[in-house]
PDB file of N, CA and C in Angstrom:
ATOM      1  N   UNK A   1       0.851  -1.178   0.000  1.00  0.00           N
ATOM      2  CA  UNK A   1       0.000   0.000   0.000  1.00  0.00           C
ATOM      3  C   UNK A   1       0.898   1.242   0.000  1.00  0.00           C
ATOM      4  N   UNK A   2       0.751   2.173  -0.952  1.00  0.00           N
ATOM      5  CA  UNK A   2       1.438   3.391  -0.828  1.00  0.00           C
ATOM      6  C   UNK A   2       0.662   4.639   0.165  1.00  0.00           C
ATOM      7  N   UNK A   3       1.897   5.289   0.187  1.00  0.00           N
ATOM      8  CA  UNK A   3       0.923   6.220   1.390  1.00  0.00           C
ATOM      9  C   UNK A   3      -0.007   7.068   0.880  1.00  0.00           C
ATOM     10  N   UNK A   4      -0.184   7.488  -0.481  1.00  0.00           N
ATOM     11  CA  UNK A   4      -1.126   7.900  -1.273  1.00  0.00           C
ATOM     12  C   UNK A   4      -2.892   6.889  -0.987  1.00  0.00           C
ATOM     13  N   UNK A   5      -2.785   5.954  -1.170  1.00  0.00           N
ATOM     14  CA  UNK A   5      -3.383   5.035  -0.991  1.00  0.00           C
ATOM     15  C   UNK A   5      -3.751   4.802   0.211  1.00  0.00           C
ATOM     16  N   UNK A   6      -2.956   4.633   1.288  1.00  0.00           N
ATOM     17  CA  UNK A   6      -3.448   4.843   2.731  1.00  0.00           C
ATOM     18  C   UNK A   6      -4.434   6.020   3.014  1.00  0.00           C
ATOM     19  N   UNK A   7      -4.084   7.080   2.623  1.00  0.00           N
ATOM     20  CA  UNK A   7      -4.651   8.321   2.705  1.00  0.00           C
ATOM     21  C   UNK A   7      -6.085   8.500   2.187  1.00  0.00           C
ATOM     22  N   UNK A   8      -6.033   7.745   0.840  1.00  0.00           N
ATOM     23  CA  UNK A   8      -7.268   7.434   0.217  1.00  0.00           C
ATOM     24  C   UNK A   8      -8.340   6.833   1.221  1.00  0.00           C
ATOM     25  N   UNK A   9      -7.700   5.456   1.496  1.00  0.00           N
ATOM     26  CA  UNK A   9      -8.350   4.512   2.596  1.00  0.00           C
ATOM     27  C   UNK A   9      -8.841   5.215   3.756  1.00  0.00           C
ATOM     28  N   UNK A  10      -8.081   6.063   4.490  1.00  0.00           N
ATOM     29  CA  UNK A  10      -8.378   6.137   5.800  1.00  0.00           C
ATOM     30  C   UNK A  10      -9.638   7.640   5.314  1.00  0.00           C
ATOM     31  N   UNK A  11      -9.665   8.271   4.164  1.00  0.00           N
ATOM     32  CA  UNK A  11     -10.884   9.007   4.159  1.00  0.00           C
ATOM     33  C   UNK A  11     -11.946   8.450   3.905  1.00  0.00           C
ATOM     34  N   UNK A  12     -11.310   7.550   3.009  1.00  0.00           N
ATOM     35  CA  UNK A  12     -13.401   6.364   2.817  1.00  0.00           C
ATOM     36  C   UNK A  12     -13.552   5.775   4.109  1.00  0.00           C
ATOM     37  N   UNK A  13     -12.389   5.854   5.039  1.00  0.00           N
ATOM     38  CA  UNK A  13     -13.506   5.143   6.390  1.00  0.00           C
ATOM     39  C   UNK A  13     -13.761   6.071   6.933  1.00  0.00           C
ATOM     40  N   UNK A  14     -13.484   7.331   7.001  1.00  0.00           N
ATOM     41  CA  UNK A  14     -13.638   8.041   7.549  1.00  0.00           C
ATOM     42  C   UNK A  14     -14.976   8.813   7.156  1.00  0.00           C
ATOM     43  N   UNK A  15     -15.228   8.923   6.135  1.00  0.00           N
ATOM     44  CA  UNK A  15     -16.722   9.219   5.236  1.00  0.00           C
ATOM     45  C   UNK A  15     -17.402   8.091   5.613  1.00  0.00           C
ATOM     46  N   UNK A  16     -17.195   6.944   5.751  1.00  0.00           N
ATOM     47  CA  UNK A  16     -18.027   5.603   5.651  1.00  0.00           C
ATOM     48  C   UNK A  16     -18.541   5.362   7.381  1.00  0.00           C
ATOM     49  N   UNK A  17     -17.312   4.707   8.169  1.00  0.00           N
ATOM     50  CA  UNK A  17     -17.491   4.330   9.252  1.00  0.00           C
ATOM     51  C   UNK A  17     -17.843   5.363  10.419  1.00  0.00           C
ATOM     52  N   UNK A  18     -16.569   6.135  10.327  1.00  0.00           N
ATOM     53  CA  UNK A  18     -16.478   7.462  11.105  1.00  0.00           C
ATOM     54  C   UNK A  18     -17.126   8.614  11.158  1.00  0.00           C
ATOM     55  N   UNK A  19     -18.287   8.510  10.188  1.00  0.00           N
ATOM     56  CA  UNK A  19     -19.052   9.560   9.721  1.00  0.00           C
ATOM     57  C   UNK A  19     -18.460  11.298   9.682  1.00  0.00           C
ATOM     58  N   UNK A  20     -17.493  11.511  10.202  1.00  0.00           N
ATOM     59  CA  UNK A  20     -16.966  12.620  10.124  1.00  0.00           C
ATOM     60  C   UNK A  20     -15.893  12.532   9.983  1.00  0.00           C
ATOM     61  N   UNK A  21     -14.357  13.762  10.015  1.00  0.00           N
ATOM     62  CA  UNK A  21     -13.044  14.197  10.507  1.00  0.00           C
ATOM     63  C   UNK A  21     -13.711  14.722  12.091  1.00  0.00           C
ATOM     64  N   UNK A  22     -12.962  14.310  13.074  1.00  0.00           N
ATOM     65  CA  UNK A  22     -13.254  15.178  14.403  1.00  0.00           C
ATOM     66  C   UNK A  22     -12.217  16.443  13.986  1.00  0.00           C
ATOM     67  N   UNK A  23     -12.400  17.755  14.748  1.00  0.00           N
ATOM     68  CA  UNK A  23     -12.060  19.000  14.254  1.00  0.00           C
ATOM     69  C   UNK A  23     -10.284  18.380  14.491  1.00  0.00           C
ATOM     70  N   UNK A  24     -10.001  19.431  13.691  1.00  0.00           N
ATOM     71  CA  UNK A  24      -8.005  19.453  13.771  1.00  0.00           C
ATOM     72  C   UNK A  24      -7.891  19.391  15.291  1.00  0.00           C
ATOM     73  N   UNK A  25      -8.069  20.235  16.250  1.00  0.00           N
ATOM     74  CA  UNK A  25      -7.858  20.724  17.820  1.00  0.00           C
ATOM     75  C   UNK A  25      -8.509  18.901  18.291  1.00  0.00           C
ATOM     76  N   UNK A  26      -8.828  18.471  18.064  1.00  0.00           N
ATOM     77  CA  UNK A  26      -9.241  17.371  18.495  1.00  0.00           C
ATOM     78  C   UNK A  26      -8.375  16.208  18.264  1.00  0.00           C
ATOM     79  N   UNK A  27      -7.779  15.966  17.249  1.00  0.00           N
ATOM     80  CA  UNK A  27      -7.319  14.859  16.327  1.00  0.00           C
ATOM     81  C   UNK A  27      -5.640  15.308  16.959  1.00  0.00           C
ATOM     82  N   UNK A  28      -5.437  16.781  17.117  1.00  0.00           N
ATOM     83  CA  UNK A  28      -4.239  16.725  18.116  1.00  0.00           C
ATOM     84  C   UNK A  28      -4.749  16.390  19.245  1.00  0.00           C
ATOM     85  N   UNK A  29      -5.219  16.554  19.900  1.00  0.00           N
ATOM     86  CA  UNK A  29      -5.459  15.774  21.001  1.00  0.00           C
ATOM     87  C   UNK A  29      -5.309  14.546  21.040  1.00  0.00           C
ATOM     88  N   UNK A  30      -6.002  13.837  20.000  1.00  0.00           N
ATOM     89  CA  UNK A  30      -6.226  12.160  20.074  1.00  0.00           C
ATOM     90  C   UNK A  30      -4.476  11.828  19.433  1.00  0.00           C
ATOM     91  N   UNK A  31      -3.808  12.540  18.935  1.00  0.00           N
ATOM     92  CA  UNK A  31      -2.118  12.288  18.743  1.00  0.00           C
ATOM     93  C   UNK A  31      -1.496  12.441  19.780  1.00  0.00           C
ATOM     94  N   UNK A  32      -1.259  13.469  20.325  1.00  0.00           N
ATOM     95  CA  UNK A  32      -0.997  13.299  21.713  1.00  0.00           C
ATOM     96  C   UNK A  32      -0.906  11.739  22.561  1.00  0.00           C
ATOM     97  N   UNK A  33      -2.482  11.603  23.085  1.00  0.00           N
ATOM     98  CA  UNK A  33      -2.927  10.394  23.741  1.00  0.00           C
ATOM     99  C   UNK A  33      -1.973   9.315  23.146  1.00  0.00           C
ATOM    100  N   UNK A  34      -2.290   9.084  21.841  1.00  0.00           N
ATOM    101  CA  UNK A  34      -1.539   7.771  21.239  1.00  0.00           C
ATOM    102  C   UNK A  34      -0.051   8.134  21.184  1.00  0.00           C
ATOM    103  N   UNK A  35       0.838   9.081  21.331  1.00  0.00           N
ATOM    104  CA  UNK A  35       1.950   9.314  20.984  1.00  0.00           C
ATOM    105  C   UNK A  35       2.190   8.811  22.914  1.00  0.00           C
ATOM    106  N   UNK A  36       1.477   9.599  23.697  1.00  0.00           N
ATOM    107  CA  UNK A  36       1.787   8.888  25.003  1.00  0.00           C
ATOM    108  C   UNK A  36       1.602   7.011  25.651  1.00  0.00           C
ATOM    109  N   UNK A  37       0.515   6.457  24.622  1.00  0.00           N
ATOM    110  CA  UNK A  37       0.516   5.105  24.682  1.00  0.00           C
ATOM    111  C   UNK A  37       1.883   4.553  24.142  1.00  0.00           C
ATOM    112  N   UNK A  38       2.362   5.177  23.243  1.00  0.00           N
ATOM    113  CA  UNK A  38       3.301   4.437  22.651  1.00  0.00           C
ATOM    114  C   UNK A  38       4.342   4.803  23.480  1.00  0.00           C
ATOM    115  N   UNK A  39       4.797   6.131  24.068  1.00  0.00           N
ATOM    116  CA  UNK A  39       5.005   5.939  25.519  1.00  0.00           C
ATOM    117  C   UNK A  39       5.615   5.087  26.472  1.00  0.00           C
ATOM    118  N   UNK A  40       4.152   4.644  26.652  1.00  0.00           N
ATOM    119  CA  UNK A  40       4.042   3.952  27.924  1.00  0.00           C
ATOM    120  C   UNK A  40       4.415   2.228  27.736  1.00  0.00           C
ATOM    121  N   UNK A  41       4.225   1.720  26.112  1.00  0.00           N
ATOM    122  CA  UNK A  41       4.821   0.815  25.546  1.00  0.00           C
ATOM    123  C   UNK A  41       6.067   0.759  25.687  1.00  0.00           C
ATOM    124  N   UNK A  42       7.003   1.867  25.332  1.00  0.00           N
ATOM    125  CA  UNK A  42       8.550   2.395  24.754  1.00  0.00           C
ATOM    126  C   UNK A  42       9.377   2.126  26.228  1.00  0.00           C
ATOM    127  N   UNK A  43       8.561   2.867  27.187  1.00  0.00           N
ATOM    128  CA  UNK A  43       9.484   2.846  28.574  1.00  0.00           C
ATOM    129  C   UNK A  43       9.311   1.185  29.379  1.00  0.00           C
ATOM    130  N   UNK A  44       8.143   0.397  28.608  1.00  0.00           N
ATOM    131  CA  UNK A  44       8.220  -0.676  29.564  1.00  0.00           C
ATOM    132  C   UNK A  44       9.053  -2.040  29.365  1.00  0.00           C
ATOM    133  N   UNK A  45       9.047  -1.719  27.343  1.00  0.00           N
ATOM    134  CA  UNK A  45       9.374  -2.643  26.623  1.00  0.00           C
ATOM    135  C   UNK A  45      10.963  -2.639  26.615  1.00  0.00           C
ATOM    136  N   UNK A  46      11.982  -0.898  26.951  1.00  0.00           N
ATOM    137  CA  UNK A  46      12.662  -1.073  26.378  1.00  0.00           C
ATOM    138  C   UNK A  46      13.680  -0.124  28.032  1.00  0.00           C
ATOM    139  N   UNK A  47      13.058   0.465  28.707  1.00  0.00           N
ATOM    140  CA  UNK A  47      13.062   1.461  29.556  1.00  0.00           C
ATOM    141  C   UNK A  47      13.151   0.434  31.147  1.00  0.00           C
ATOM    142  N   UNK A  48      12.668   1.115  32.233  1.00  0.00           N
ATOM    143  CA  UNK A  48      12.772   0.802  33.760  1.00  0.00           C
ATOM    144  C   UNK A  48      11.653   0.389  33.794  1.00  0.00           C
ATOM    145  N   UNK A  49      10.606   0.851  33.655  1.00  0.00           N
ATOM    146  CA  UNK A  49       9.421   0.573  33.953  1.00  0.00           C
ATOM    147  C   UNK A  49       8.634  -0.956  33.674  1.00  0.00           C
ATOM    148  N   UNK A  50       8.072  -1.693  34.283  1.00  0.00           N
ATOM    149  CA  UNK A  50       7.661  -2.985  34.521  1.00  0.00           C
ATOM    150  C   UNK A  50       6.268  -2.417  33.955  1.00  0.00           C
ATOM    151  N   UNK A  51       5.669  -3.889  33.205  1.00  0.00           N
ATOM    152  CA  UNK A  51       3.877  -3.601  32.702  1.00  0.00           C
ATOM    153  C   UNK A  51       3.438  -4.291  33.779  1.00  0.00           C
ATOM    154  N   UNK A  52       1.995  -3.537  34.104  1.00  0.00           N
ATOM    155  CA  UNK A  52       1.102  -3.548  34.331  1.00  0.00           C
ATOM    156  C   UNK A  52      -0.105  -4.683  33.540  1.00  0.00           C
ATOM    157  N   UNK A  53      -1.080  -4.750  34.640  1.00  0.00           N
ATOM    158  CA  UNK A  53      -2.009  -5.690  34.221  1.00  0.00           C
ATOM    159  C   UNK A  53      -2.833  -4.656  32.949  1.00  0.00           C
ATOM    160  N   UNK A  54      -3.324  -3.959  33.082  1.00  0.00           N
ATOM    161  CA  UNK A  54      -3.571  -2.614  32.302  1.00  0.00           C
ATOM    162  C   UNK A  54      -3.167  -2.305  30.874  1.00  0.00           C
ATOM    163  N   UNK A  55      -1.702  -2.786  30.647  1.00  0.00           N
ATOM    164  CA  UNK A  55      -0.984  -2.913  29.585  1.00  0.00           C
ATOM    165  C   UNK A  55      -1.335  -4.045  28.644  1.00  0.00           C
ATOM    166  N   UNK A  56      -1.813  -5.116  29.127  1.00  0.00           N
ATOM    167  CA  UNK A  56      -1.724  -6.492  28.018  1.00  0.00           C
ATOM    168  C   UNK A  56      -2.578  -5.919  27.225  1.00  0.00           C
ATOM    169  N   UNK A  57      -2.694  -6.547  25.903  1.00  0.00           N
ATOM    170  CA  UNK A  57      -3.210  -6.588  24.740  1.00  0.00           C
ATOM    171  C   UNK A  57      -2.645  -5.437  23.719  1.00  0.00           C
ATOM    172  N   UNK A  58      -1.856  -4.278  24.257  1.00  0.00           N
ATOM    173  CA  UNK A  58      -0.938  -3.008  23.715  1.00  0.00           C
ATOM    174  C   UNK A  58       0.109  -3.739  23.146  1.00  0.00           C
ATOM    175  N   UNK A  59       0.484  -2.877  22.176  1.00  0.00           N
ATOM    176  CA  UNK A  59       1.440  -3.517  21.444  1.00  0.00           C
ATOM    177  C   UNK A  59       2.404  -2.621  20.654  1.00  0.00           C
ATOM    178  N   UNK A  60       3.481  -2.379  20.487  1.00  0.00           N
ATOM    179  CA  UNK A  60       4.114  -1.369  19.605  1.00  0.00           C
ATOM    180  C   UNK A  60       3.712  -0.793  18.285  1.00  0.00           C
ATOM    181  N   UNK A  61       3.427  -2.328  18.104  1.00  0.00           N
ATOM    182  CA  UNK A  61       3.287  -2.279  16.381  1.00  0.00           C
ATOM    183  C   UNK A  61       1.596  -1.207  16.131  1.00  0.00           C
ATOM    184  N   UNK A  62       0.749  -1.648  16.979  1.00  0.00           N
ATOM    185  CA  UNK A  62      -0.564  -1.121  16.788  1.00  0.00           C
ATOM    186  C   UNK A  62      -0.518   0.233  17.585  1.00  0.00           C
ATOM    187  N   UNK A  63       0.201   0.468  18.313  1.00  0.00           N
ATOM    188  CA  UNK A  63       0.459   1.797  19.055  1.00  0.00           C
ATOM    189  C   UNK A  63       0.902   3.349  17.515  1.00  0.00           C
ATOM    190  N   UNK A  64       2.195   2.417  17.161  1.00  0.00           N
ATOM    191  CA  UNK A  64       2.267   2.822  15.737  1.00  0.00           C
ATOM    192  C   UNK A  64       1.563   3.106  14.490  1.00  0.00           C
ATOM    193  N   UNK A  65       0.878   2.361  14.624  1.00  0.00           N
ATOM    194  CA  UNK A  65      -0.406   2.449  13.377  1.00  0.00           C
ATOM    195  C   UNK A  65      -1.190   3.595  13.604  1.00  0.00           C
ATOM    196  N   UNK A  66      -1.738   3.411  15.340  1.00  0.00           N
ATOM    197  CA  UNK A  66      -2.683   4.398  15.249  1.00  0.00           C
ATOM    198  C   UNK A  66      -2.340   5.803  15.484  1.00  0.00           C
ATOM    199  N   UNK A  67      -0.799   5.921  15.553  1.00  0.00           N
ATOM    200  CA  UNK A  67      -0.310   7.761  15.137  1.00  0.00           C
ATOM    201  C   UNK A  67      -0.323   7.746  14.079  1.00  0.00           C
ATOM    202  N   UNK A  68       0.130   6.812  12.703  1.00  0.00           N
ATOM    203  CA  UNK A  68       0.002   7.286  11.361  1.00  0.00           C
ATOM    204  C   UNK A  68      -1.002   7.257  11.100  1.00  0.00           C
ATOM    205  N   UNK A  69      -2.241   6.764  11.909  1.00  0.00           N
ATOM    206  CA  UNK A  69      -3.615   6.872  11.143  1.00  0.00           C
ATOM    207  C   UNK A  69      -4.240   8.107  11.530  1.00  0.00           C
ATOM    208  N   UNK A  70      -3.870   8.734  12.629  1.00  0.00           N
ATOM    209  CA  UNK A  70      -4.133  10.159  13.369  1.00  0.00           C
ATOM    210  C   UNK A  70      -3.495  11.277  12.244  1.00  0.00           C
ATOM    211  N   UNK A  71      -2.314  11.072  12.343  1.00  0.00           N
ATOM    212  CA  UNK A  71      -1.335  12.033  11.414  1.00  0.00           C
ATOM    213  C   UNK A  71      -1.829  12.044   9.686  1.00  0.00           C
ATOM    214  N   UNK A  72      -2.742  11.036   9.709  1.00  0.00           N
ATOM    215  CA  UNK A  72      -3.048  10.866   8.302  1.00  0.00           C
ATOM    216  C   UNK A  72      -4.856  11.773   8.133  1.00  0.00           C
ATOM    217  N   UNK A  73      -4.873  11.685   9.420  1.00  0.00           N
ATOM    218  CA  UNK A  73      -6.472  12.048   9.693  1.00  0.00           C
ATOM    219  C   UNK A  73      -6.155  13.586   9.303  1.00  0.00           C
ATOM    220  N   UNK A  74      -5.363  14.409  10.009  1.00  0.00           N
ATOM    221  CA  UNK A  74      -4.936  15.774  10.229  1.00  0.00           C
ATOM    222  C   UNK A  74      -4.417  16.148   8.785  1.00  0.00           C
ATOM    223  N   UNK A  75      -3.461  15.147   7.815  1.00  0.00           N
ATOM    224  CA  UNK A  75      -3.365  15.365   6.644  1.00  0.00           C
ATOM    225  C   UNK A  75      -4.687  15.857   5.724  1.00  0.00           C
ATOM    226  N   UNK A  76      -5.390  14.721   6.021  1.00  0.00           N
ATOM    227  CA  UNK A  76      -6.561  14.396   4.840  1.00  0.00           C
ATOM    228  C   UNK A  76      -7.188  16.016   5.063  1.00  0.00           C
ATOM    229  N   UNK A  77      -7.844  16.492   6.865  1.00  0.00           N
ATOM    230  CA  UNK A  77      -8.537  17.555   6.757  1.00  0.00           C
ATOM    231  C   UNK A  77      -7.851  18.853   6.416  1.00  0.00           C
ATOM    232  N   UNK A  78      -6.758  18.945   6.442  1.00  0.00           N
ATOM    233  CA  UNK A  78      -6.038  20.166   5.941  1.00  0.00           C
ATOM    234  C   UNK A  78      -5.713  20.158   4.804  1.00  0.00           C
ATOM    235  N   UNK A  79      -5.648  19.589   4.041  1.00  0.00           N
ATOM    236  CA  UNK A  79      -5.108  19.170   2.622  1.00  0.00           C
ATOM    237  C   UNK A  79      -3.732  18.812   1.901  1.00  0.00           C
ATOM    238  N   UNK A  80      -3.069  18.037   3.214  1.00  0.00           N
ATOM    239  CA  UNK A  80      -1.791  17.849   2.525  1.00  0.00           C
ATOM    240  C   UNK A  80      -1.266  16.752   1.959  1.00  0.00           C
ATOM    241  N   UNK A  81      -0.623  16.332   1.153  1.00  0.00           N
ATOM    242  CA  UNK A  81       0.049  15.215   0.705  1.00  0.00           C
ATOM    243  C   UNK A  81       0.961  14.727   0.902  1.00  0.00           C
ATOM    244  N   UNK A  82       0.646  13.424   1.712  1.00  0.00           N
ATOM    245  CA  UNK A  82       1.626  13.061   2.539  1.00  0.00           C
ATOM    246  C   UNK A  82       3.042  12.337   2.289  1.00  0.00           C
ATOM    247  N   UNK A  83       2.598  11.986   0.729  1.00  0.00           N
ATOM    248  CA  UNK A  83       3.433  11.678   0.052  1.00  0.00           C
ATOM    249  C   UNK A  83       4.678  12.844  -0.654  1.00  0.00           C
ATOM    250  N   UNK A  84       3.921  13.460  -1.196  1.00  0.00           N
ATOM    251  CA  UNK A  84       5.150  14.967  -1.561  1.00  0.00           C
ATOM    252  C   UNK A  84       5.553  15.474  -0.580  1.00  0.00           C
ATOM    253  N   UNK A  85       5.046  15.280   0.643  1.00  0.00           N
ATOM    254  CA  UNK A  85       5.435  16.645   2.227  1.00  0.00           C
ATOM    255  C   UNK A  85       6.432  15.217   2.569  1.00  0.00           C
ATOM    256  N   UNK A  86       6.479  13.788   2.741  1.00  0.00           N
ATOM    257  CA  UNK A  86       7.658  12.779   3.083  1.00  0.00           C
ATOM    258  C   UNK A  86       8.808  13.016   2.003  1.00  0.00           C
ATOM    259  N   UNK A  87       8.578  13.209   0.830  1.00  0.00           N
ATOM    260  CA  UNK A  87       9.570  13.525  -0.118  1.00  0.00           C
ATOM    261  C   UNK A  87      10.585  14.558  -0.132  1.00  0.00           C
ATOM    262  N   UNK A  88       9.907  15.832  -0.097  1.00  0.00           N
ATOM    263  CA  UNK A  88      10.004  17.222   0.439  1.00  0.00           C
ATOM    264  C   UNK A  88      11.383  17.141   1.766  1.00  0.00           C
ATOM    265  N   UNK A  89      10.252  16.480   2.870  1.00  0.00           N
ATOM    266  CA  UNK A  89      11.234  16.417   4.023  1.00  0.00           C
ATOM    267  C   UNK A  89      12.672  15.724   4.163  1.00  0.00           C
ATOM    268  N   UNK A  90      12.658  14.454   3.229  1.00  0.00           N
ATOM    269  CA  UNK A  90      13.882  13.580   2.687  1.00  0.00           C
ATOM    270  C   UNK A  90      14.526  14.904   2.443  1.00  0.00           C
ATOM    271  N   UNK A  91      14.543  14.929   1.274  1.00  0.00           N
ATOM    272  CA  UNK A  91      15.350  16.085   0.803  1.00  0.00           C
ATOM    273  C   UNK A  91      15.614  17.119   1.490  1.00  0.00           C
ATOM    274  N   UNK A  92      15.202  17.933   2.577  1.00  0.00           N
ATOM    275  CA  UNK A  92      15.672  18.783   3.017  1.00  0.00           C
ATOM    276  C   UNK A  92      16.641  18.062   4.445  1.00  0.00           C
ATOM    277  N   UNK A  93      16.423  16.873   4.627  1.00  0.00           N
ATOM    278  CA  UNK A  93      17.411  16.494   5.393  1.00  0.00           C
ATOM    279  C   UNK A  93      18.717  16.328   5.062  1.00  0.00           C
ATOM    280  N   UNK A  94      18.512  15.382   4.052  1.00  0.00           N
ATOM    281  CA  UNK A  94      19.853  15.329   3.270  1.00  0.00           C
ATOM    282  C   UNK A  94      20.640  15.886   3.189  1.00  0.00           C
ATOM    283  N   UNK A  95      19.707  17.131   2.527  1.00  0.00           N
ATOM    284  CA  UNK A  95      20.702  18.837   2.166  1.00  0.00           C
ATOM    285  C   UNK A  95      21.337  19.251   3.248  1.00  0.00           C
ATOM    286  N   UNK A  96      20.635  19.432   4.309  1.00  0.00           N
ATOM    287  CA  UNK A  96      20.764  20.118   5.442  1.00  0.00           C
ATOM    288  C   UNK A  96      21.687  19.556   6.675  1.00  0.00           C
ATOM    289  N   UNK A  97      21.505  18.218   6.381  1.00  0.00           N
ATOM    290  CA  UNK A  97      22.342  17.326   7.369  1.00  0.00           C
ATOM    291  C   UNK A  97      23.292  16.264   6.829  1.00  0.00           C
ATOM    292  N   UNK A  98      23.562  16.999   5.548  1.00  0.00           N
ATOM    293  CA  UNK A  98      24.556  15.635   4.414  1.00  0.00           C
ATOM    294  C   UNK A  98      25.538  14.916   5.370  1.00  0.00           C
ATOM    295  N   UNK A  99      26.712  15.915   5.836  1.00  0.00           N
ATOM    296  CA  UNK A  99      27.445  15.755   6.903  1.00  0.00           C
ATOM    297  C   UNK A  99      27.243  15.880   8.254  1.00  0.00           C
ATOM    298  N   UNK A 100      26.539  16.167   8.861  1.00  0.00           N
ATOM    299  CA  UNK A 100      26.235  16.471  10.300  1.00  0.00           C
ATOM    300  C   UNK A 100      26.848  15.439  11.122  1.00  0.00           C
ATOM    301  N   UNK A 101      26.257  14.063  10.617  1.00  0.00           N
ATOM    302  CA  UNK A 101      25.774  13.390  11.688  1.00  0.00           C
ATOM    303  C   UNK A 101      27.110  12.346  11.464  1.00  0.00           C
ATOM    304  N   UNK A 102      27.648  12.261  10.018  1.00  0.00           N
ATOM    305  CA  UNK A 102      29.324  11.813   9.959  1.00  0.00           C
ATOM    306  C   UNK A 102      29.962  12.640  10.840  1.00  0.00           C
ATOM    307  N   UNK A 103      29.704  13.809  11.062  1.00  0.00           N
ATOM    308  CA  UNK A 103      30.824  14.457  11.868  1.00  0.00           C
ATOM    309  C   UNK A 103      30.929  14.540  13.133  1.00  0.00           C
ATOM    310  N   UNK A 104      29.738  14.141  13.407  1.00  0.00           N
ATOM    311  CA  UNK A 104      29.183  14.180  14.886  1.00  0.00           C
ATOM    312  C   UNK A 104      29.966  12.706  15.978  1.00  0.00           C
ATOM    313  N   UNK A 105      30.920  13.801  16.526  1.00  0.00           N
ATOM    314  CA  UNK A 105      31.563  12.765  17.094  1.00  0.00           C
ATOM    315  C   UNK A 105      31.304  11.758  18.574  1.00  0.00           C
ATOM    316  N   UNK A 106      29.749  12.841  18.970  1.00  0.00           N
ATOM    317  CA  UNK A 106      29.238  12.073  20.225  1.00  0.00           C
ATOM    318  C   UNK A 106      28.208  10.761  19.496  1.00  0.00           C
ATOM    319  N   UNK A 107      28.477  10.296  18.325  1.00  0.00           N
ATOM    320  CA  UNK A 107      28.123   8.777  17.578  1.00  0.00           C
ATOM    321  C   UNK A 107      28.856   7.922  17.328  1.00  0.00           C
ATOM    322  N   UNK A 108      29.885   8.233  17.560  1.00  0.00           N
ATOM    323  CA  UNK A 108      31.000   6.967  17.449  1.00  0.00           C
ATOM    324  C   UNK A 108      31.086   6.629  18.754  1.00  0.00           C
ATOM    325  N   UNK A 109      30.985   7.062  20.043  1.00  0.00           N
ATOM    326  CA  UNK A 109      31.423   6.604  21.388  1.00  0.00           C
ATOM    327  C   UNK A 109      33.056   7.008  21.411  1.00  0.00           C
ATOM    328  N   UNK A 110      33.544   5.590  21.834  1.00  0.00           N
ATOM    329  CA  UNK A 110      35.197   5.943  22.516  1.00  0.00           C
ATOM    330  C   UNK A 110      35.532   5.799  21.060  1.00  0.00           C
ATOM    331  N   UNK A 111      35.460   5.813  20.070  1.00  0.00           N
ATOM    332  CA  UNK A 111      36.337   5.279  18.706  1.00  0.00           C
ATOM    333  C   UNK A 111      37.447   6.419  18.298  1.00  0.00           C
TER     334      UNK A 111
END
């Protein structure tokens, strides 16, 4: 599936199932929430923190999904393309950080 195509998808459910876009101020909100589930995944899976009974059935992978499906929500109602704005952004990294991060000597460690 291309992300063109995702984008497609997630507005026919969103016309279909979802009967609406909830407003932009909202849909950040609901990014937020899921950016903090994934969170609460990140620090238990990989971090100090021990799961909870609360936690089972969470999962990284679906924690993930549902920010690109949020971030895709906020695309669709503003009108952007998420495909040319990922392209766009490649490229200005590149440019911008060709060398940076070769030079960056707190990435090698002791080497």
């Amino acid at each position: 599936m291309t992300i063109k195509e995702y984008q497609r998808d997630v507005d026919k459910w969103i016309q279909t199932v979802g009967v609406r876009y909830f407003s932009e101020l909202t849909n950040l909100a609901q990014l937020v929430e899921e950016v903090g589930e994934l969170a609460r995944i990140m620090s238990r899976t990989y971090g100090e923190q021990s799961f909870k009974a609360s936690d089972k059935g969470t999962t990284l992978e679906d924690e993930l999904a549902d920010i690109i499906w949020v971030v895709t929500c906020i695309a669709n109602q503003t009108g952007v393309d998420l495909t040319s704005a990922l392209q766009r952004n490649i490229e200005k990294k590149s440019k911008r950080d060709d060398r940076r991060h070769r030079e960056n000597k707190k990435l090698y460690g002791d080497r």
